[in-house]
N, C-alpha and C. Protein backbone atom coordinates (compact mmCIF):
# COMPACT_ATOMS: atom_id res chain seq x y z
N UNK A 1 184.39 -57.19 159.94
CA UNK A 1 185.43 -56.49 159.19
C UNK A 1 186.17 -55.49 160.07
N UNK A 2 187.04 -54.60 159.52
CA UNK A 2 188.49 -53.83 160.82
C UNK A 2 187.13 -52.92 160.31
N UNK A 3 186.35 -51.99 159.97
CA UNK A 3 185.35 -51.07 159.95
C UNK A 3 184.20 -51.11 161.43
N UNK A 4 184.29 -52.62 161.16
CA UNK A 4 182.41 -52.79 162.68
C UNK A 4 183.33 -52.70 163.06
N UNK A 5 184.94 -53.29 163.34
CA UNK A 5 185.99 -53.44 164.90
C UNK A 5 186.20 -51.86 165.41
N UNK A 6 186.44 -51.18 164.19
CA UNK A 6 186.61 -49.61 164.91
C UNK A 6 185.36 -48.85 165.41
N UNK A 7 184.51 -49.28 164.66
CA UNK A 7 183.18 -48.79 164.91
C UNK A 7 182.90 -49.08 166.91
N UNK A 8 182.96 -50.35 166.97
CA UNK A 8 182.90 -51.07 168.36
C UNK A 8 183.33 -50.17 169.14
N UNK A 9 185.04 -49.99 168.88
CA UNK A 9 185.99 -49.51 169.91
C UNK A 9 185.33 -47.98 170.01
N UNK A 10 185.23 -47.16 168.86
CA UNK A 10 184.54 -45.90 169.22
C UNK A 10 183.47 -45.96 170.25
N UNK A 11 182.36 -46.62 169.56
CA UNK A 11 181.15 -46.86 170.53
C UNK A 11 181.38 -47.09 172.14
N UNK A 12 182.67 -47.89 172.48
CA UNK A 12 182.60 -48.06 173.44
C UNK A 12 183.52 -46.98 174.34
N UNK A 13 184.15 -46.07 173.12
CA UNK A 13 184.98 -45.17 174.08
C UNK A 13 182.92 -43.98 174.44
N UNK A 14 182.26 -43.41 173.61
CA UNK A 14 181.78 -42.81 173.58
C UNK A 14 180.53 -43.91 175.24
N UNK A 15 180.68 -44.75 175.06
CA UNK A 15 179.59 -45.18 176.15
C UNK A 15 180.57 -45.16 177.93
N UNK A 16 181.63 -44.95 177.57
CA UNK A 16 182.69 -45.01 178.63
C UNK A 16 182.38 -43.51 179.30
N UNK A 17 182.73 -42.71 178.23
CA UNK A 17 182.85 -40.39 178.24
C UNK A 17 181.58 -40.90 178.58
N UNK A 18 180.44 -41.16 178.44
CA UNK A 18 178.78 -41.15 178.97
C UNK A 18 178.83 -41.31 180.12
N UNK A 19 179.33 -42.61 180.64
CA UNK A 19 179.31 -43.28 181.92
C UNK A 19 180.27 -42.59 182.86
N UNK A 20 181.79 -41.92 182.74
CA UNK A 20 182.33 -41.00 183.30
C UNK A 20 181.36 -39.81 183.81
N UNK A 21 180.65 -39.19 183.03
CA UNK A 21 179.79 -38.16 182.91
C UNK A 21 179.02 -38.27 183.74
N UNK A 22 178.34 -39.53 183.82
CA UNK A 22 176.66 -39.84 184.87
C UNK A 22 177.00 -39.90 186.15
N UNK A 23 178.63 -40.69 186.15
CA UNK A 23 179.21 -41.00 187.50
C UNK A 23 179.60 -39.63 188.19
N UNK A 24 180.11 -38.52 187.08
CA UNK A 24 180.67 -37.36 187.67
C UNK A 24 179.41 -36.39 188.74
N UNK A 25 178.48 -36.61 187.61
CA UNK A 25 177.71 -35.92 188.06
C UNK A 25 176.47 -36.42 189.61
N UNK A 26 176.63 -37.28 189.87
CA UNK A 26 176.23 -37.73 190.78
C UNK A 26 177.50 -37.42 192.14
C-alpha cells in the first residue's frame, strides 16, 4: 500500500542519516 511505500522511503532515509553518521565519524 502508498503507507509500507512511505514507511520504506523513511526507513531508508533514517538508515542513510545512520550510515552518514558511522562514516563521519570514522
Amino acid at each position: 500500500g502508498m503507507s509500507a511505500e512511505r514507511e520504506y522511503i523513511r526507513d531508508g532515509k533514517v538508515t542513510k542519516m545512520v550510515l552518514i553518521e558511522l562514516t563521519d565519524h570514522r
